[in-house]
Protein backbone atom coordinates (compact mmCIF):
# COMPACT_ATOMS: atom_id res chain seq x y z
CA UNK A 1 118.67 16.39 109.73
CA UNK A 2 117.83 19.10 112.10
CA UNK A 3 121.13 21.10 110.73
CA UNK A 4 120.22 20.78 107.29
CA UNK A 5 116.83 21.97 108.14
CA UNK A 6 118.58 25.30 109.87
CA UNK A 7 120.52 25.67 106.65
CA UNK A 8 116.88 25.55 104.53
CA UNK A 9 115.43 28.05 106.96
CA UNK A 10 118.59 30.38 106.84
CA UNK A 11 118.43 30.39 103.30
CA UNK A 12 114.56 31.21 102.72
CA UNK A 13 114.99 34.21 105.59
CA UNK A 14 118.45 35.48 103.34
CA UNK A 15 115.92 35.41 100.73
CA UNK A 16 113.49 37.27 101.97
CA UNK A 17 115.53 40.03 103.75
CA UNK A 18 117.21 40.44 100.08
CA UNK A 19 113.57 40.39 98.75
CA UNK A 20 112.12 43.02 101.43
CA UNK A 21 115.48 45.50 100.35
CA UNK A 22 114.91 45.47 96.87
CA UNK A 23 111.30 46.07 96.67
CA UNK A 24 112.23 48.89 99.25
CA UNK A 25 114.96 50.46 96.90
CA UNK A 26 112.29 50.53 94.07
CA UNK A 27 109.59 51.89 96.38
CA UNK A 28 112.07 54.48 97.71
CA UNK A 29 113.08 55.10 94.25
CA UNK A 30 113.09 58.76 92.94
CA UNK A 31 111.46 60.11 89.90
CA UNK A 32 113.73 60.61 86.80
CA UNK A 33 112.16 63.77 86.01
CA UNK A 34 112.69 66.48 86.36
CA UNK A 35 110.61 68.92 88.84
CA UNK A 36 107.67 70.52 87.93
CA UNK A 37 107.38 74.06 87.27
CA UNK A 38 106.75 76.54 90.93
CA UNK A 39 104.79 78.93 88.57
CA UNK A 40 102.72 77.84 85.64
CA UNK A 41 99.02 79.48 85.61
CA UNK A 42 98.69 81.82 83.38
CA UNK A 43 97.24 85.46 83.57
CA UNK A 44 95.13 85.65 80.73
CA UNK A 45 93.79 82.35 81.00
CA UNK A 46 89.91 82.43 79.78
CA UNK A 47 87.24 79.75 80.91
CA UNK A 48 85.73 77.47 77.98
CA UNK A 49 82.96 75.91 77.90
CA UNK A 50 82.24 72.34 77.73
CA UNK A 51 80.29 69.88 77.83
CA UNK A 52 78.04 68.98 80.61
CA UNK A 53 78.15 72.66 81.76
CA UNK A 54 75.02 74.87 82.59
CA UNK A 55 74.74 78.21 80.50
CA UNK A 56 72.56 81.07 81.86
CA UNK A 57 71.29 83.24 78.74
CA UNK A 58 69.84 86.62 79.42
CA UNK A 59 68.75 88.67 76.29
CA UNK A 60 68.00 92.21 77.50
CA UNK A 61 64.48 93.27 77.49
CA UNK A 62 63.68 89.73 75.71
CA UNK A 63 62.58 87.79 78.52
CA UNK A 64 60.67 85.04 76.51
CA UNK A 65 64.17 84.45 74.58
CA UNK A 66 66.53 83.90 77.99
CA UNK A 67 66.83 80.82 79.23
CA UNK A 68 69.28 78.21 81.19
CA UNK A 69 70.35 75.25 79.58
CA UNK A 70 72.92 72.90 79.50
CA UNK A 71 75.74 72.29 77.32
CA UNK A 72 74.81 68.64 75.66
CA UNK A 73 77.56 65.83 75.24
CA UNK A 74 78.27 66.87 71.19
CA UNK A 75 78.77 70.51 72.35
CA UNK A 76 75.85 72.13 71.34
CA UNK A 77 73.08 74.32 72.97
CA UNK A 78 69.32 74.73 71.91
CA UNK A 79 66.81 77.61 72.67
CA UNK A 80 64.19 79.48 71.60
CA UNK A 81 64.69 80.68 67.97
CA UNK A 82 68.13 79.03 67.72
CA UNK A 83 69.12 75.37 67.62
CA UNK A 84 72.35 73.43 67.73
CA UNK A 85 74.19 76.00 67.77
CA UNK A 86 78.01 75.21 69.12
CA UNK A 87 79.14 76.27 72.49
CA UNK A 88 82.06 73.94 73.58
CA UNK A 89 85.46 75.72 72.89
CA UNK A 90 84.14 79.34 73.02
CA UNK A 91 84.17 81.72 76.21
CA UNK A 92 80.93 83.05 77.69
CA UNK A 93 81.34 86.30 75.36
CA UNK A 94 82.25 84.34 72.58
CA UNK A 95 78.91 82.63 72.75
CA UNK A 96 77.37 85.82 74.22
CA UNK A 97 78.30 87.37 70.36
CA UNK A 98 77.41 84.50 68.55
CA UNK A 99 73.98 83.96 70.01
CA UNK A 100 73.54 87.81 68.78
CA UNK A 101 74.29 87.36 65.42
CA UNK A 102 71.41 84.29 65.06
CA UNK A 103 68.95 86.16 66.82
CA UNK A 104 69.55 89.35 65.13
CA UNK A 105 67.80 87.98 62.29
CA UNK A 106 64.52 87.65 64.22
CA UNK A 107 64.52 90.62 66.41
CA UNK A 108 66.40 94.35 66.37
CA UNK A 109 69.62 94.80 67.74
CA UNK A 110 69.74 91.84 70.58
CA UNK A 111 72.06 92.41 73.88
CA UNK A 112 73.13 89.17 75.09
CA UNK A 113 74.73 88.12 78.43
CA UNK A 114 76.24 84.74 79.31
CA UNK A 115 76.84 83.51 82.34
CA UNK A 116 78.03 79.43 83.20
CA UNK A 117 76.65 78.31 86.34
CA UNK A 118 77.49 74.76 86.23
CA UNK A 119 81.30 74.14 85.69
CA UNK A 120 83.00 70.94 84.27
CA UNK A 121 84.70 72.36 80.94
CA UNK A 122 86.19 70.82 78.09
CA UNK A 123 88.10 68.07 78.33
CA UNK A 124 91.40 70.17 76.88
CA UNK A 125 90.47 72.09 80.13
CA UNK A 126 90.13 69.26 82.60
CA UNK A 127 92.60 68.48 85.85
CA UNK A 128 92.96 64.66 85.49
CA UNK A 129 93.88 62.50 88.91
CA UNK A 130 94.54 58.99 88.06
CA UNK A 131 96.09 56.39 90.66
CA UNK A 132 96.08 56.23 94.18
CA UNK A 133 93.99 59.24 95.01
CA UNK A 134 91.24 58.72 97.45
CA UNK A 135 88.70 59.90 94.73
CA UNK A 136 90.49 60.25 91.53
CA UNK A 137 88.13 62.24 88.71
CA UNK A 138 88.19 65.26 86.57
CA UNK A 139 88.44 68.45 87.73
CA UNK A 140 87.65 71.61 86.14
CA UNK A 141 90.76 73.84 85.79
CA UNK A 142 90.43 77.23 87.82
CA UNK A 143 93.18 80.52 87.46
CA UNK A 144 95.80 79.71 89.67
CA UNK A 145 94.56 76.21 90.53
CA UNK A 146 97.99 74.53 92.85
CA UNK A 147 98.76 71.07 93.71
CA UNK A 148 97.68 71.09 96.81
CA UNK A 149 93.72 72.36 95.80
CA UNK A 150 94.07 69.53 93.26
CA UNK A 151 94.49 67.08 96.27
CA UNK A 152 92.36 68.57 98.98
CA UNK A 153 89.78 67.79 95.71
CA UNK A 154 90.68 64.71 95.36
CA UNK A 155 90.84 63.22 99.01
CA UNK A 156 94.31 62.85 99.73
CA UNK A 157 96.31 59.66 98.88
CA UNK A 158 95.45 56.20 100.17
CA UNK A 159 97.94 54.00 102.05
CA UNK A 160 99.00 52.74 99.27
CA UNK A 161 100.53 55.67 97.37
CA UNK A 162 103.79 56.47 96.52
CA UNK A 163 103.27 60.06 97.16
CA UNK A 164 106.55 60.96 95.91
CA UNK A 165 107.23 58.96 93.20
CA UNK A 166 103.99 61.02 91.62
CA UNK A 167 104.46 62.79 88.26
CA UNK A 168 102.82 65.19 86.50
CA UNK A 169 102.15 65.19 82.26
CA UNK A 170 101.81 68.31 80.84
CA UNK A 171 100.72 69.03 77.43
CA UNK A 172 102.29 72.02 75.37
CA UNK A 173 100.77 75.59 75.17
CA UNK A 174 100.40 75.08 71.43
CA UNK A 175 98.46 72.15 71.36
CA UNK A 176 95.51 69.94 73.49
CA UNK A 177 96.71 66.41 71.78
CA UNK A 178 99.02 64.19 74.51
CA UNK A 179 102.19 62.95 72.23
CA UNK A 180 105.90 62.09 73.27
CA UNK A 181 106.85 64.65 71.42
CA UNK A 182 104.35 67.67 72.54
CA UNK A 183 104.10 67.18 76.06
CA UNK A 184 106.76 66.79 79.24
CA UNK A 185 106.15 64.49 82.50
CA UNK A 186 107.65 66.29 85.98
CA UNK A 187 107.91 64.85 89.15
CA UNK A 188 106.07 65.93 92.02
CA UNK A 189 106.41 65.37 96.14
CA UNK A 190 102.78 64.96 96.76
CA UNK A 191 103.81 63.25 100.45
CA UNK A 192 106.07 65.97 101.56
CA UNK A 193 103.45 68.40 100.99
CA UNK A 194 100.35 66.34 102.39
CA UNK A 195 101.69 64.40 104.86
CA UNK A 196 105.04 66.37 106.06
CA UNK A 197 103.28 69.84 105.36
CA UNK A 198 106.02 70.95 102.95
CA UNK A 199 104.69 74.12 101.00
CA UNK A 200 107.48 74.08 98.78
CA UNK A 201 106.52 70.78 97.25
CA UNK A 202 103.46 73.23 95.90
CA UNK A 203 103.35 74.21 92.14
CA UNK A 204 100.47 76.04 89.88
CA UNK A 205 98.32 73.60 87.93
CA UNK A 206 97.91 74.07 84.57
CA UNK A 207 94.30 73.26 82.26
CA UNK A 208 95.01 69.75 80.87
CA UNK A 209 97.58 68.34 83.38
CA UNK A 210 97.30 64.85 84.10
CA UNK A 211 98.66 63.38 88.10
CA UNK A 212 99.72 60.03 88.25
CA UNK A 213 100.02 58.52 91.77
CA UNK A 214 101.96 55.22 91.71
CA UNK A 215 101.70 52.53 94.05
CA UNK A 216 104.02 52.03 96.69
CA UNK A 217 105.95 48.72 96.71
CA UNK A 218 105.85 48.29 100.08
C-alpha cells in the first residue's frame, strides 16, 4: 500500500515538474517578430488637434472675439461670431487660417493666432498602452517620443508582465485605419531596458503605435 502510494506521489510531482517547464518555455518564449525600428519619429511631424484639447484664440486688436475653448467630443469649436466650426485633424495654423476666413466676413482683415494649451490629440495621434502596464491609457504623441518616455508615462510594468515578450503595432504612413494588411507588429525588450537598464532596447515612438504587454506565465 504504502509503495503504491510512493508511486502516486512520484507520478503527480513528474507531472508537475513537466508542468512548471513548459509553462516556463512559453513564458521564456521570444517574440516572432521582428524588432522594432531604432529610429522612427519623423522631422516634419505637425501636432493635430483633437478632441478633448484646449485651444487658445487670440484675434489681434479684437479682444472681445479671443477666447479659450475646448475642442468638443464631435470635433468642433464654438465662439463668438463663429459656430461649429471643425478643428480636429487641422494644425494650430490650419485653424488659425480658417477661423480668418469666417470672421473676415464680419470684421476687416482679421489676424489670428492659435495656440493648444491642453494636449490629448486625435485618436490617429494617440500612444496606446494596453496590458500589463502599471497605468495603461492614451498618450498624446510628442516629436521624438521613445519607448522608454512611453513607460516612465505609464508606470512601469507590474509583476506580472512579460516585459519582453511585448510588441509593438504600427500602422502605415499612408493610412490611420489598423488592418493586417496596412500595419506591422515588432517586438520590443521592455524588461531589458526597465529593469536591466539596457538603452539599446530604446526605439522612437511613432503617433498611432499601439504596446501590448503580455502576461507572464509564470
Amino acid at each position: 500500500m504504502v509503495s503504491r502510494l510512493h508511486h502516486v506521489v512520484g507520478a503527480a510531482l513528474r507531472w508537475l515538474v513537466l508542468g512548471a517547464a513548459g509553462a516556463l518555455a512559453v513564458g521564456c518564449a521570444s517574440s516572432d517578430f521582428p524588432p522594432a525600428p531604432e529610429l522612427a519619429a519623423s522631422p516634419d511631424y505637425r501636432y493635430l488637434i483633437g478632441p478633448g484639447d484646449t485651444v487658445n484664440i487670440i484675434v489681434w486688436r479684437n479682444p472681445e472675439l479671443s477666447l479659450s475653448v475646448p475642442v468638443r467630443p464631435d470635433g468642433l469649436i464654438a465662439g463668438p461670431l463663429i459656430e461649429d466650426m471643425p478643428a480636429m485633424g487641422k494644425t494650430p495654423t490650419m485653424l488659425a487660417r480658417d477661423m480668418e476666413k469666417a470672421l473676415g466676413v464680419f470684421i476687416r482683415d482679421p489676424v489670428v493666432t492659435v495656440v493648444v494649451t491642453s494636449f490629448v490629440g486625435s485618436q490617429s495621434e494617440q500612444i496606446r498602452v494596453v496590458g500589463e502596464a502599471s497605468k495603461p491609457q492614451a498618450l498624446p504623441y510628442r516629436q521624438k517620443m521613445t519607448l522608454l518616455d512611453v513607460m516612465i508615462a505609464v508606470g512601469g510594468l507590474t509583476d506580472f508582465a512579460d516585459g519582453n515578450g511585448a510588441t509593438l503595432l504600427r500602422v502605415s504612413d499612408d493610412t490611420k485605419e489598423y488592418s493586417k494588411e496596412n500595419s506591422k507588429q515588432y517586438s520590443v525588450r521592455l524588461y531589458d531596458l526597465i529593469r536591466r537598464g539596457d538603452v539599446s532596447a530604446n526605439v522612437d515612438m511613432k503617433p498611432g503605435d499601439v504596446l501590448i504587454i503580455p502576461q507572464s506565465w509564470f
